[in-house]
Protein backbone atom coordinates (compact mmCIF):
# COMPACT_ATOMS: atom_id res chain seq x y z
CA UNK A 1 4.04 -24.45 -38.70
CA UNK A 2 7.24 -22.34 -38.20
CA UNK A 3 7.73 -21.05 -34.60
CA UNK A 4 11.26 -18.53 -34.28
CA UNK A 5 11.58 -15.75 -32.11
CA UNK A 6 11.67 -12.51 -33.93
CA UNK A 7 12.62 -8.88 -33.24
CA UNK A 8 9.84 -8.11 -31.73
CA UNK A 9 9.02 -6.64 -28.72
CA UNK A 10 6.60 -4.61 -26.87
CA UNK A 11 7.65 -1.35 -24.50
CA UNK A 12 6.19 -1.91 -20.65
CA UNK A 13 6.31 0.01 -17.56
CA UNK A 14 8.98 -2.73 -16.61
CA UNK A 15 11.02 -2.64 -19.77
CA UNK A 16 10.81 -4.17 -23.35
CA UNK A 17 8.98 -7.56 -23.66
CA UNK A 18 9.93 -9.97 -26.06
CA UNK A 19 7.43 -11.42 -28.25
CA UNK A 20 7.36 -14.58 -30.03
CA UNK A 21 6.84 -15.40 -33.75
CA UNK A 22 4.51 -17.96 -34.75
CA UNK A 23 4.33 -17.75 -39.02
CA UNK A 24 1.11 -19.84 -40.19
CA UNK A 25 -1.18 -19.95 -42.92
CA UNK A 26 -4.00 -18.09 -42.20
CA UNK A 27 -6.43 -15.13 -43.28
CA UNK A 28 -5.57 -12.80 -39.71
CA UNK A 29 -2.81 -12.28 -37.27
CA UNK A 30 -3.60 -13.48 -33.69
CA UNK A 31 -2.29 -12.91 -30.37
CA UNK A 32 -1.99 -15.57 -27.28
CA UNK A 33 -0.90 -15.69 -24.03
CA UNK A 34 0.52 -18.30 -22.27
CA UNK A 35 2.22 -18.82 -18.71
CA UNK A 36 3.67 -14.62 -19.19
CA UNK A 37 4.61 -15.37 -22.46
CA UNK A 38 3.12 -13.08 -25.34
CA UNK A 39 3.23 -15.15 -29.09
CA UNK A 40 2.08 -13.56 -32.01
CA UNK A 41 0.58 -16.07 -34.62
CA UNK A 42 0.14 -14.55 -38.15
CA UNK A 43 0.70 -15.27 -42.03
CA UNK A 44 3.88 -14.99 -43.45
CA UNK A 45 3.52 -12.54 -45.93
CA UNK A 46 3.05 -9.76 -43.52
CA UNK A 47 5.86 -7.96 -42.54
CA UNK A 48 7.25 -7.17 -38.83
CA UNK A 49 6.70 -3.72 -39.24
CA UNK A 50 3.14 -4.38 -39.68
CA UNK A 51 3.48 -7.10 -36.86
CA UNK A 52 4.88 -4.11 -34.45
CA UNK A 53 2.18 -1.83 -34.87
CA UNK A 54 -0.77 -4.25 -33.79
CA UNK A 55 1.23 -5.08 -30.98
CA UNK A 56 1.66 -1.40 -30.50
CA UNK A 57 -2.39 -1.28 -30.79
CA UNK A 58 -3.24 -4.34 -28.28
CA UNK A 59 -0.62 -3.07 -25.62
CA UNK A 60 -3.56 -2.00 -23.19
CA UNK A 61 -5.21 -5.75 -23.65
CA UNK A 62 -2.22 -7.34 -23.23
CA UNK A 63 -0.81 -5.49 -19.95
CA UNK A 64 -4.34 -6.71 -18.87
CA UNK A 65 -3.85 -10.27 -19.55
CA UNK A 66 -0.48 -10.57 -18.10
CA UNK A 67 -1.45 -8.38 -14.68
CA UNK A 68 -4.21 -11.27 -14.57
CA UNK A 69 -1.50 -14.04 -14.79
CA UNK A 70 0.30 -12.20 -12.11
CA UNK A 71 -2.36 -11.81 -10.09
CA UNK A 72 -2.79 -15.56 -10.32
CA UNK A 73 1.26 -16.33 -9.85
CA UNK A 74 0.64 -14.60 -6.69
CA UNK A 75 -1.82 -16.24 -5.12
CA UNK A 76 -0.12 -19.84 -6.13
CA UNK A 77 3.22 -18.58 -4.21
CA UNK A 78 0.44 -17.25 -1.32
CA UNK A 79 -0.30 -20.85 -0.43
CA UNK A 80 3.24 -21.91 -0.75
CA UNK A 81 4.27 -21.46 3.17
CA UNK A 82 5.88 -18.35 4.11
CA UNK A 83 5.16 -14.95 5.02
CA UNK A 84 8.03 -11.57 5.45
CA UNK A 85 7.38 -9.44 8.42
CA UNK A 86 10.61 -6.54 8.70
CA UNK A 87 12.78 -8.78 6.49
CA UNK A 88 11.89 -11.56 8.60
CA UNK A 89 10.23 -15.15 7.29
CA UNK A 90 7.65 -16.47 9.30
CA UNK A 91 6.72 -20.03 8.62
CA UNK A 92 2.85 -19.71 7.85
CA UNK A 93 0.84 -22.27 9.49
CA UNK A 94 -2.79 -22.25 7.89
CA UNK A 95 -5.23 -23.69 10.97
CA UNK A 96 -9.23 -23.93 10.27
CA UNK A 97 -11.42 -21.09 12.49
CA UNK A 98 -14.76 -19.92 12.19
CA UNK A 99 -13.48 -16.73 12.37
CA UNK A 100 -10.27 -14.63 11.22
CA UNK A 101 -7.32 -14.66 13.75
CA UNK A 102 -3.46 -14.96 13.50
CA UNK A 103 -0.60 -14.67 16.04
CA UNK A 104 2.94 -15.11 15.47
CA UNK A 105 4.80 -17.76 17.76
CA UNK A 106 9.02 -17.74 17.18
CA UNK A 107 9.20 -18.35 13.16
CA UNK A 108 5.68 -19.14 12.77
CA UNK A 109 2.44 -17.40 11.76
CA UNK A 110 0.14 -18.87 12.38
CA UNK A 111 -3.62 -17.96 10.72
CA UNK A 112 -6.77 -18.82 10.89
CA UNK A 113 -9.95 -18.48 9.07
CA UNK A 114 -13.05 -20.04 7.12
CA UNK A 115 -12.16 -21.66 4.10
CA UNK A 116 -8.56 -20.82 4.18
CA UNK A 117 -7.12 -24.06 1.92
CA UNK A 118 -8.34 -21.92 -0.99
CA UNK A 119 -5.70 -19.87 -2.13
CA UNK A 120 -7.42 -17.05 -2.87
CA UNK A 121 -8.92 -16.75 0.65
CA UNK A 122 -5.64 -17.65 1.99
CA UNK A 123 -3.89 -14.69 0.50
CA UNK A 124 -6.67 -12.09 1.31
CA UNK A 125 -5.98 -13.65 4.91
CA UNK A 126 -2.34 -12.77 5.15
CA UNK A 127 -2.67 -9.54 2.99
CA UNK A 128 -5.68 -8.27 5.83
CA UNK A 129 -2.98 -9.41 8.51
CA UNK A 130 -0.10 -7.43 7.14
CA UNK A 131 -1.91 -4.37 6.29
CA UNK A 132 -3.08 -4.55 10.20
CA UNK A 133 1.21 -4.53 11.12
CA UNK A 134 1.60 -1.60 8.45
CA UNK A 135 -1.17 0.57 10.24
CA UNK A 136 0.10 -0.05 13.81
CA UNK A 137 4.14 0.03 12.59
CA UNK A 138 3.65 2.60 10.55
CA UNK A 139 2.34 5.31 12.74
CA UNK A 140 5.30 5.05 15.03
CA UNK A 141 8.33 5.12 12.62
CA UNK A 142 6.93 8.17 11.50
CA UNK A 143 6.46 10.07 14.08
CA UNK A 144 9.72 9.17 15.28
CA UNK A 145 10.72 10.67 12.05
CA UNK A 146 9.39 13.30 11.88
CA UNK A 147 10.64 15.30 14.71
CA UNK A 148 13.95 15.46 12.02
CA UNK A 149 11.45 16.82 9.20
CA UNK A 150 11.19 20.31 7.48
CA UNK A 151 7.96 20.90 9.00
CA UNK A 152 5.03 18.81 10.64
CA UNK A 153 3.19 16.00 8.23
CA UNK A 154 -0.70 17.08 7.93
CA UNK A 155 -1.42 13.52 8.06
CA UNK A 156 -0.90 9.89 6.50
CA UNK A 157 -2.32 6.66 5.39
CA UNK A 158 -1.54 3.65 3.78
CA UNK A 159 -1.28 3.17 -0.13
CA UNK A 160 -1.86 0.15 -2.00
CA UNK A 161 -0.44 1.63 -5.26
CA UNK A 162 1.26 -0.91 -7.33
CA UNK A 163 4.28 1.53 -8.66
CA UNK A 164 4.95 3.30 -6.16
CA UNK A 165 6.29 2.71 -2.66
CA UNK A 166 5.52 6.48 -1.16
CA UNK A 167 4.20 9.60 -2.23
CA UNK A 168 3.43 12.98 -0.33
CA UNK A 169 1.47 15.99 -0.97
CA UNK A 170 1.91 19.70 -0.85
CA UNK A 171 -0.62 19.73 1.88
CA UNK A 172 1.92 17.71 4.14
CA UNK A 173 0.20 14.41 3.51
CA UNK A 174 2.28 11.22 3.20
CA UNK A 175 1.15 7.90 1.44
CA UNK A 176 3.00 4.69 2.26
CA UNK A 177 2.46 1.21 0.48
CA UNK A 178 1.69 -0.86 2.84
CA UNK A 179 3.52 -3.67 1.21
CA UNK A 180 6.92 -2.24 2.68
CA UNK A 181 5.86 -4.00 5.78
CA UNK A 182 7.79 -6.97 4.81
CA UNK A 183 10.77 -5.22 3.68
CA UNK A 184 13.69 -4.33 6.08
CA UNK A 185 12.96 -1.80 8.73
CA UNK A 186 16.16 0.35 6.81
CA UNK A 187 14.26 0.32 3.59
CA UNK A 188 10.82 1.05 5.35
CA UNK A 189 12.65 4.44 6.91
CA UNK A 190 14.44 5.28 3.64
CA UNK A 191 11.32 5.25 1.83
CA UNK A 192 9.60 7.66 4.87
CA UNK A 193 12.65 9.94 4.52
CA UNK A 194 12.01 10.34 1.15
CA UNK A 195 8.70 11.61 1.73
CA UNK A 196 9.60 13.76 4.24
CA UNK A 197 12.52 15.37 2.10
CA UNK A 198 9.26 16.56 0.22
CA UNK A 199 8.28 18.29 2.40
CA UNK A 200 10.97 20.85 1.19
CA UNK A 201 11.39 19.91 -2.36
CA UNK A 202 8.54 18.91 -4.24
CA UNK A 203 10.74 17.50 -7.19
CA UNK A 204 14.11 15.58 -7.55
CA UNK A 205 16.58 17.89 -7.49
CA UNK A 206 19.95 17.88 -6.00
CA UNK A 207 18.44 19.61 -2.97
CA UNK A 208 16.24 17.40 -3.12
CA UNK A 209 18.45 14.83 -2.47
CA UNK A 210 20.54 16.60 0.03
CA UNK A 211 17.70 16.49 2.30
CA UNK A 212 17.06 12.89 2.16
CA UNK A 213 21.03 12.59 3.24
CA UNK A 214 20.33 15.11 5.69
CA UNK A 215 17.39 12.75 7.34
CA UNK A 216 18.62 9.90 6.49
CA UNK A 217 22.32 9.49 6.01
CA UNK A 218 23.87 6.16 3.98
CA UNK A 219 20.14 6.00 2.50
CA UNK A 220 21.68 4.49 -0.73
CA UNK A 221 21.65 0.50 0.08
CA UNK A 222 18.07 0.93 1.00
CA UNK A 223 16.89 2.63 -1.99
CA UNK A 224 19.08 -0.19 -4.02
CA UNK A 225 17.26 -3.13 -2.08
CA UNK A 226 13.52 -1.54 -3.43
CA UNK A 227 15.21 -2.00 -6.40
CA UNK A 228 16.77 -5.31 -6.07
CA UNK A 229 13.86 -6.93 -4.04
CA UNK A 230 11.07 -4.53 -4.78
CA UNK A 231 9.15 -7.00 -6.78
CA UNK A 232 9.27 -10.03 -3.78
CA UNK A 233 7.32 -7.24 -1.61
CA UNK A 234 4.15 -7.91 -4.36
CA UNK A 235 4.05 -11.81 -3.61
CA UNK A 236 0.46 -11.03 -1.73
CA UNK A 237 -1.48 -8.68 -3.31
């Protein structure tokens, strides 16, 4: 058996993945998935070109498996001890309860709940208890917002969207993830100025951005922290 990496690769919404070369004797080409990593198993007479285009064929299957390993990274670093509240860790303390309840004392979180030493039902614990802070924190940063906005918001709610942290309509109606609810207050208001700008420009243009600086002067560290950091703000759910 000859195992290299190869030129390979496969094009993801978060950039190129490289895949690895396994060259065996056998009648097909395969495909497994291991701990993120993508290998490609297949004779050696066929040629990477050929290799590129089945990879280009199974790209839907594959984004599937690795979302599920994810998914499963996640709720292993759920049941790993801490929580973010506002850029804040919170040591979580896990306490048995026949029914769901947390409260935060200094550092600590502490939660409670049936059955809560499975990860699983752990993480759907502290994922219920932060969207709860996103609904009540939320409402208030915005409307203390939007007193500076082009016009009045029609309305808002919380977004679970994976890829995107905000999002507003041209009915006035503002989406926020409520994942930012770990993140930095700063970041949490850059992303709601954002939004608002929209409610002038509904696109990215330099007016665009000359409204977010408008509402929300120095905006730029924020908006390079989502990018930084973004990806810690997915550790539950």
């Amino acid at each position: 058996m000859n195992a290299k990496h190869a030129p390979l690769s496969l094009t993801l919404p978060d950039g190129p993945l490289a895949v690895r070369l396994t060259r065996r004797a056998r009648q097909s080409v395969g495909i497994r998935i291991r701990d993120g990593e993508v290998e490609l198993i297949a004779p050696p007479a066929v040629s990477l070109a050929a290799l590129q285009d089945i990879l280009a064929s199974k790209r839907d299957w594959i984004m599937a498996h690795l979302a599920r390993h994810q998914a499963e990274e996640h709720r292993r670093e759920a049941s790993r001890g801490t929580v973010m509240l506002a850029g804040h860790t919170l040591q979580l303390v896990v306490e048995e309860g026949t029914r769901h309840r947390a409260r935060i004392d200094g550092d600590r979180l502490h939660i409670a709940g049936p059955g809560l030493q499975q990860p699983a039902r752990l993480a759907a614990a502290v994922v219920a208890w932060l969207q709860k802070q996103a609904r009540e924190g939320f409402c208030s940063r915005l409307a203390a917002w939007e007193a500076h906005a082009a016009r009045p918001l029609s309305g808002w709610a919380l977004s679970s969207a994976r890829t995107r942290w905000g999002s507003c309509t041209s009915q006035g109606i503002i989406r926020l993830n409520w994942r930012l609810v770990q993140a930095p207050p700063a970041v949490l208001d850059y992303v709601i100025a954002h939004e608002l700008a929209h409610l002038r420009h509904m696109n990215h243009s330099p007016a665009f951005w000359a409204e977010v600086g408008r509402l929300y002067p120095g905006w730029q560290p924020a908006r390079q922290w989502l990018k930084t950091h973004g990806d810690s703000l997915f550790r539950y759910g």
